[in-house]
N, C-alpha and C. Protein backbone atom coordinates (compact mmCIF):
# COMPACT_ATOMS: atom_id res chain seq x y z
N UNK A 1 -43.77 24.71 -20.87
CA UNK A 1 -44.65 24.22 -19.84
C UNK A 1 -45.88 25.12 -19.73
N UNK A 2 -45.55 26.43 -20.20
CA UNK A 2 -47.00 27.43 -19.28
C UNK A 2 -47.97 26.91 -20.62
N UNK A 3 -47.38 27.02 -21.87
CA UNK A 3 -48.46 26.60 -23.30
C UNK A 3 -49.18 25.30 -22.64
N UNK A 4 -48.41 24.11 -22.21
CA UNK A 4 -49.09 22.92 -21.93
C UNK A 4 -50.07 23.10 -21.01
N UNK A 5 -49.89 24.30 -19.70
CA UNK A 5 -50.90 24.44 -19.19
C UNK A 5 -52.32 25.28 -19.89
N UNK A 6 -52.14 25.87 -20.65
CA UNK A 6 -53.01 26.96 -21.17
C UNK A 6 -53.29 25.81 -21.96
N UNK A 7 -52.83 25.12 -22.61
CA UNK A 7 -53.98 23.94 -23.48
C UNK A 7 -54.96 23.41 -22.69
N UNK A 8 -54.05 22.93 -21.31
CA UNK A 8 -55.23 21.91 -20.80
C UNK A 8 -56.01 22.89 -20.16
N UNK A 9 -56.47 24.07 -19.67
CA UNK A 9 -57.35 24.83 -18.90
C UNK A 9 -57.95 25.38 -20.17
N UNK A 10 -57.57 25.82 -21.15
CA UNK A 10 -58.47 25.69 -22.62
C UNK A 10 -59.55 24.76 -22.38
N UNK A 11 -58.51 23.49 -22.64
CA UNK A 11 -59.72 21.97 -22.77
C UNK A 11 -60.20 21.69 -21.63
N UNK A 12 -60.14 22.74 -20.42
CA UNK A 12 -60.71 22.06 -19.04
C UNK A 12 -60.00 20.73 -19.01
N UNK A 13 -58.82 20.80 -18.92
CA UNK A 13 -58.20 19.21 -18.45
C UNK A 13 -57.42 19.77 -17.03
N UNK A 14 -57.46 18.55 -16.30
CA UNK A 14 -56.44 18.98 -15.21
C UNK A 14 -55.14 18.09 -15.26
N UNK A 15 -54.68 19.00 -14.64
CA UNK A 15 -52.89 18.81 -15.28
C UNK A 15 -51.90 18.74 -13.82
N UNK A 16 -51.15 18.22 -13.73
CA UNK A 16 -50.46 18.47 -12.56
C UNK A 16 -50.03 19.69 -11.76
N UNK A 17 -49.04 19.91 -11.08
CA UNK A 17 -49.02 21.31 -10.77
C UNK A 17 -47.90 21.67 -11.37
N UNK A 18 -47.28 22.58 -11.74
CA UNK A 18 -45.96 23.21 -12.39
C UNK A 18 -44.86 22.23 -11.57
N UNK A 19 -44.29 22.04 -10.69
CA UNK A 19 -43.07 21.17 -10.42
C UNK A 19 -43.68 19.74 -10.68
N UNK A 20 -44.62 19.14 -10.36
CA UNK A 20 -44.75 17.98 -11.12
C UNK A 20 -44.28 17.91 -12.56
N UNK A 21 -45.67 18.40 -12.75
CA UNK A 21 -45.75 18.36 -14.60
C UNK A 21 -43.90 18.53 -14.98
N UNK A 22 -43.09 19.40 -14.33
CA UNK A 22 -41.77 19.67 -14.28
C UNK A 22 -40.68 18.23 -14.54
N UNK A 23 -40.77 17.52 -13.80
CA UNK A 23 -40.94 16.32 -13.28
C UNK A 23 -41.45 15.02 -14.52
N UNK A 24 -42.83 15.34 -14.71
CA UNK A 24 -43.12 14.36 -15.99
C UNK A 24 -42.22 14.58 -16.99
N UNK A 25 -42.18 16.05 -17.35
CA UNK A 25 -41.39 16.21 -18.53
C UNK A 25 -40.47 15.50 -18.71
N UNK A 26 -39.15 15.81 -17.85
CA UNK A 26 -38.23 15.26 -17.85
C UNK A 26 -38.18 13.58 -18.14
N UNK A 27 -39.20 12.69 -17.53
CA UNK A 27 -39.76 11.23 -17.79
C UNK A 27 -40.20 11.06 -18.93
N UNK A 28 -40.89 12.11 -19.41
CA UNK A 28 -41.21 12.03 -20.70
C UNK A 28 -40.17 11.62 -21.96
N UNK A 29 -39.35 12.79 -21.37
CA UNK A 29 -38.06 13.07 -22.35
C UNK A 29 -36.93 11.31 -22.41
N UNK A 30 -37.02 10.91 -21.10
CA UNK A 30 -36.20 9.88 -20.67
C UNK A 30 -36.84 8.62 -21.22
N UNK A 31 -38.10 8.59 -21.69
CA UNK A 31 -38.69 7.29 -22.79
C UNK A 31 -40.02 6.93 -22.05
N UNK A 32 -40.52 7.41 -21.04
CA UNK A 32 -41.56 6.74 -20.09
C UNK A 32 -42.69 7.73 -21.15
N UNK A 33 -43.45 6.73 -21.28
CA UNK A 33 -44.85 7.39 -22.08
C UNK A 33 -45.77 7.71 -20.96
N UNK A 34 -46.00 8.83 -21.93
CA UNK A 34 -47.39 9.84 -21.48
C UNK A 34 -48.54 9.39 -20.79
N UNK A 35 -48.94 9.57 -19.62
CA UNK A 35 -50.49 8.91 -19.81
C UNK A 35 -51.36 10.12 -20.42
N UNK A 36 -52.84 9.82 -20.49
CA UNK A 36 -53.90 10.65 -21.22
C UNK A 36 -53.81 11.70 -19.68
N UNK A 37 -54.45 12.92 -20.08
CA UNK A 37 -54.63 13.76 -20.77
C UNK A 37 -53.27 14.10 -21.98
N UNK A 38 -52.27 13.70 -21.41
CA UNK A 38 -50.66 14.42 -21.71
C UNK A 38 -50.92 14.02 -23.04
N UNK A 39 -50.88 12.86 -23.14
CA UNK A 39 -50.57 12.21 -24.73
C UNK A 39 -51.01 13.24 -25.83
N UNK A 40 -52.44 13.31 -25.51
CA UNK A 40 -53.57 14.52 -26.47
C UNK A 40 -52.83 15.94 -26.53
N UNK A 41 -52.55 16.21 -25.25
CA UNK A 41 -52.11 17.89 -24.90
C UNK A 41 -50.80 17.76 -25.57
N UNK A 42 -49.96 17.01 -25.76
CA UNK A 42 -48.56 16.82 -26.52
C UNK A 42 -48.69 17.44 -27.47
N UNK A 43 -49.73 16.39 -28.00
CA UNK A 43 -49.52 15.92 -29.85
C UNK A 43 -50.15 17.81 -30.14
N UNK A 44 -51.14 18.13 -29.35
CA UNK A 44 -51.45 19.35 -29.59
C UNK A 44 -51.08 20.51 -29.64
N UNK A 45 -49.75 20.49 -28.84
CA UNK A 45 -48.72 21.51 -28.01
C UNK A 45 -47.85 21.47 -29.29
N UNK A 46 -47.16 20.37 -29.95
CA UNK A 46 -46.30 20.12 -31.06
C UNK A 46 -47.24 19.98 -32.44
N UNK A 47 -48.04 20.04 -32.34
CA UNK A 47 -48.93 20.21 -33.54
C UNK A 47 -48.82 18.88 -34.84
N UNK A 48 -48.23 17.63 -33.68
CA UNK A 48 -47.88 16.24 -34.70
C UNK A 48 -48.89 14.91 -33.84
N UNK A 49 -48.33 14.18 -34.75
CA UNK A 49 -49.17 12.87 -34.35
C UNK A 49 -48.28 12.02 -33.33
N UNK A 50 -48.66 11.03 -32.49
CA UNK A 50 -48.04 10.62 -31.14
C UNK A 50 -46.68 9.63 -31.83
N UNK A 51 -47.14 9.24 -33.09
CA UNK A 51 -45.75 8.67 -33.30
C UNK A 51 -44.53 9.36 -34.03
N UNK A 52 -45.36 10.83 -34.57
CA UNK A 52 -44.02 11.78 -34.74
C UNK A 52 -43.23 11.82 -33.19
N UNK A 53 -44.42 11.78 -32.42
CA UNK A 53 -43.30 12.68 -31.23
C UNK A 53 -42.37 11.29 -30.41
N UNK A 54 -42.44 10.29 -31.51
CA UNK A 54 -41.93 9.13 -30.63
C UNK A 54 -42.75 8.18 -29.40
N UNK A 55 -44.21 8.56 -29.48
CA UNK A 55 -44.62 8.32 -28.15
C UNK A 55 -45.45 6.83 -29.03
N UNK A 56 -45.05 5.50 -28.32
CA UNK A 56 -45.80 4.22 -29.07
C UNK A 56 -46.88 3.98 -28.15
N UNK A 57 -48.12 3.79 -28.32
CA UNK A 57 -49.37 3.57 -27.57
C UNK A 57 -49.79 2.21 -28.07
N UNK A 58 -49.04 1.22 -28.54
CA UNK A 58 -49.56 -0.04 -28.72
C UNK A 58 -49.70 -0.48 -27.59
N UNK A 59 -50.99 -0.90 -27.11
CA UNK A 59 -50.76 -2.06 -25.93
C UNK A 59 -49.76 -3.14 -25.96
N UNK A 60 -49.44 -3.19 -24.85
CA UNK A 60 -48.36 -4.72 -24.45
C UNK A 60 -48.64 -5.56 -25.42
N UNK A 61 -49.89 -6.20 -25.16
CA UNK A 61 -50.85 -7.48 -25.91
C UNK A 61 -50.35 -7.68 -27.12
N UNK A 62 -50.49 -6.18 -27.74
CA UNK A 62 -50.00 -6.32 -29.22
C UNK A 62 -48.76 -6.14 -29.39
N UNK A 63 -47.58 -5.74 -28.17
CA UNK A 63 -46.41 -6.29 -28.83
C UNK A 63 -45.46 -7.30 -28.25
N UNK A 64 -46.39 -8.29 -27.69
CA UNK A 64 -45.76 -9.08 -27.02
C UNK A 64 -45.07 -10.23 -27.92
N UNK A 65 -45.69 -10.12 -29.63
CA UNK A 65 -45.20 -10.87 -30.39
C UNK A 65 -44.04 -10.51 -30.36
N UNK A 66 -43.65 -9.50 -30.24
CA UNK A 66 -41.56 -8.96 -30.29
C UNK A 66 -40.62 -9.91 -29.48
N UNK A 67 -41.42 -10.43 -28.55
CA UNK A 67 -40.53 -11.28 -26.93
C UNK A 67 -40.04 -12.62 -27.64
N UNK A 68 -40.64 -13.19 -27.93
CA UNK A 68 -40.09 -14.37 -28.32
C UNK A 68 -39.07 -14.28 -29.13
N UNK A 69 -39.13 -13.29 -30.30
CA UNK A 69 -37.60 -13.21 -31.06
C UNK A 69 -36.64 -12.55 -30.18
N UNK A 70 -36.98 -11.59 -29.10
CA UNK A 70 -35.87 -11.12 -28.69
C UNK A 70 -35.28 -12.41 -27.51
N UNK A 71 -36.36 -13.24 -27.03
CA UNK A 71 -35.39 -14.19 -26.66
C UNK A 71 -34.73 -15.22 -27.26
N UNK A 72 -35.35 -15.43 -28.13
CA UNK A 72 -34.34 -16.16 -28.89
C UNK A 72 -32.84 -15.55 -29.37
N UNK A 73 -32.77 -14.32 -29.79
CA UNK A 73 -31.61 -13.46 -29.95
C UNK A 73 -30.78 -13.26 -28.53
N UNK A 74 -31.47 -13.12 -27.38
CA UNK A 74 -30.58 -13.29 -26.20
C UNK A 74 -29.79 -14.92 -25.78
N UNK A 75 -30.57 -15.76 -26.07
CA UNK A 75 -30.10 -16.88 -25.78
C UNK A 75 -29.06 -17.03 -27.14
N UNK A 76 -29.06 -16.53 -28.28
CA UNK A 76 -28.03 -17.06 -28.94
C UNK A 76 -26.96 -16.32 -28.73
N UNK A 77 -27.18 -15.59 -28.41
CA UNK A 77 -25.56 -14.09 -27.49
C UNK A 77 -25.02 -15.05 -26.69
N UNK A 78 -25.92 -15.89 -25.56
CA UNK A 78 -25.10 -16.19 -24.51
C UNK A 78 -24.65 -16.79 -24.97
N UNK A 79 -25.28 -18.34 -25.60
CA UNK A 79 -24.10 -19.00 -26.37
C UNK A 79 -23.05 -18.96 -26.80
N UNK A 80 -23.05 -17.58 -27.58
CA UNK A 80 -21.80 -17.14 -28.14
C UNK A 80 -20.75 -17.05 -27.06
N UNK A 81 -21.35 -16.25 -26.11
CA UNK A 81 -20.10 -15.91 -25.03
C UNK A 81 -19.70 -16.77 -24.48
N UNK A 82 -20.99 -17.96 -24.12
CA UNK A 82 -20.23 -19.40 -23.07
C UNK A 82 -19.20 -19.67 -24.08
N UNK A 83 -19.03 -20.18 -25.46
CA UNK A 83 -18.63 -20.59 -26.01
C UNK A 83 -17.19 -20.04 -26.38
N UNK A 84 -17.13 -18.48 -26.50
CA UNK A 84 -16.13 -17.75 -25.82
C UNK A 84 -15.38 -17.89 -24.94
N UNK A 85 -15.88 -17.66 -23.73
CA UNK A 85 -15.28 -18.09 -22.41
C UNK A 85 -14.64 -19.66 -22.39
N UNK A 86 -15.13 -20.95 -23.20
CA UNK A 86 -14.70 -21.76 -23.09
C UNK A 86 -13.26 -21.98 -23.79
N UNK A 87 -13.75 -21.95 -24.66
CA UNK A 87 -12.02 -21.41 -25.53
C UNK A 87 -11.02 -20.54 -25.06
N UNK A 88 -11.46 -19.41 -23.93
CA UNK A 88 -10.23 -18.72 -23.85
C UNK A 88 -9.57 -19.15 -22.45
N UNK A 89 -10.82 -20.21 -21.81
CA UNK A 89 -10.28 -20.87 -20.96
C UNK A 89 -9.07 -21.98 -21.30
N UNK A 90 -9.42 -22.28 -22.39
CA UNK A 90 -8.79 -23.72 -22.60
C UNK A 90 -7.65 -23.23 -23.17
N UNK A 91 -7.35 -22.20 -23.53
CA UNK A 91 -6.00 -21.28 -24.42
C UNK A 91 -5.31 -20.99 -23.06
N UNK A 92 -5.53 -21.05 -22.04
CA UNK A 92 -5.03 -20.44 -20.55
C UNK A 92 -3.72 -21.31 -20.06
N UNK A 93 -2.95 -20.94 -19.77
CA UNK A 93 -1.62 -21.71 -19.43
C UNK A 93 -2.29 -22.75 -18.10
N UNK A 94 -1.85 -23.46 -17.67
CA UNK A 94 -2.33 -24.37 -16.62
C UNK A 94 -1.54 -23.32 -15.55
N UNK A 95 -2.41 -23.68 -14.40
CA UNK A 95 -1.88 -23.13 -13.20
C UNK A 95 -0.49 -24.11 -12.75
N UNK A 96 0.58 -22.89 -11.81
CA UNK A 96 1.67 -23.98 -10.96
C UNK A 96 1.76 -24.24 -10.27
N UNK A 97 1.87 -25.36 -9.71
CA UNK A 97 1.55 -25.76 -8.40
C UNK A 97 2.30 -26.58 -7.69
């Protein structure tokens, strides 16, 4: 954390305060991307490019083409399972009554 600060007061960037920035990290680590300054001060801190460090900066826009296959792949799961559930219903002893 103190390097990330000494980058950004290097680059005159302002940076959160030590328990924040504390705070981002951890978000960071957990999959939530960087906003700018961070993104830059990262890649600079690790001395790699934003998609070594895992960090994807495609806008939405451009990956909104992904949605449609993933719904189509969700709707064929459920299927599977209604279709599941129906059969193991019908394998079910009748209730007594």
């Amino acid at each position: 954390m103190a390097r990330l600060r000494e980058l950004a007061e290097r680059g005159q960037v302002d940076v959160a305060s030590a328990a924040s920035l504390k705070t981002q990290l951890s978000r960071w680590e957990n999959g939530t991307v960087p906003d700018e300054p961070y993104r830059t001060l990262l890649a600079e801190l690790y001395e790699r490019e934003l998609g070594e460090l895992g960090i994807d900066v495609t806008p939405h826009w451009e990956r909104s083409h992904e949605i449609p296959g993933l719904l189509t792949e969700i709707r064929d799961e459920l299927r599977e399972l209604n279709a599941l559930l129906r059969d193991q219903r019908r394998d079910e002893p009748a209730p007594r009554g």
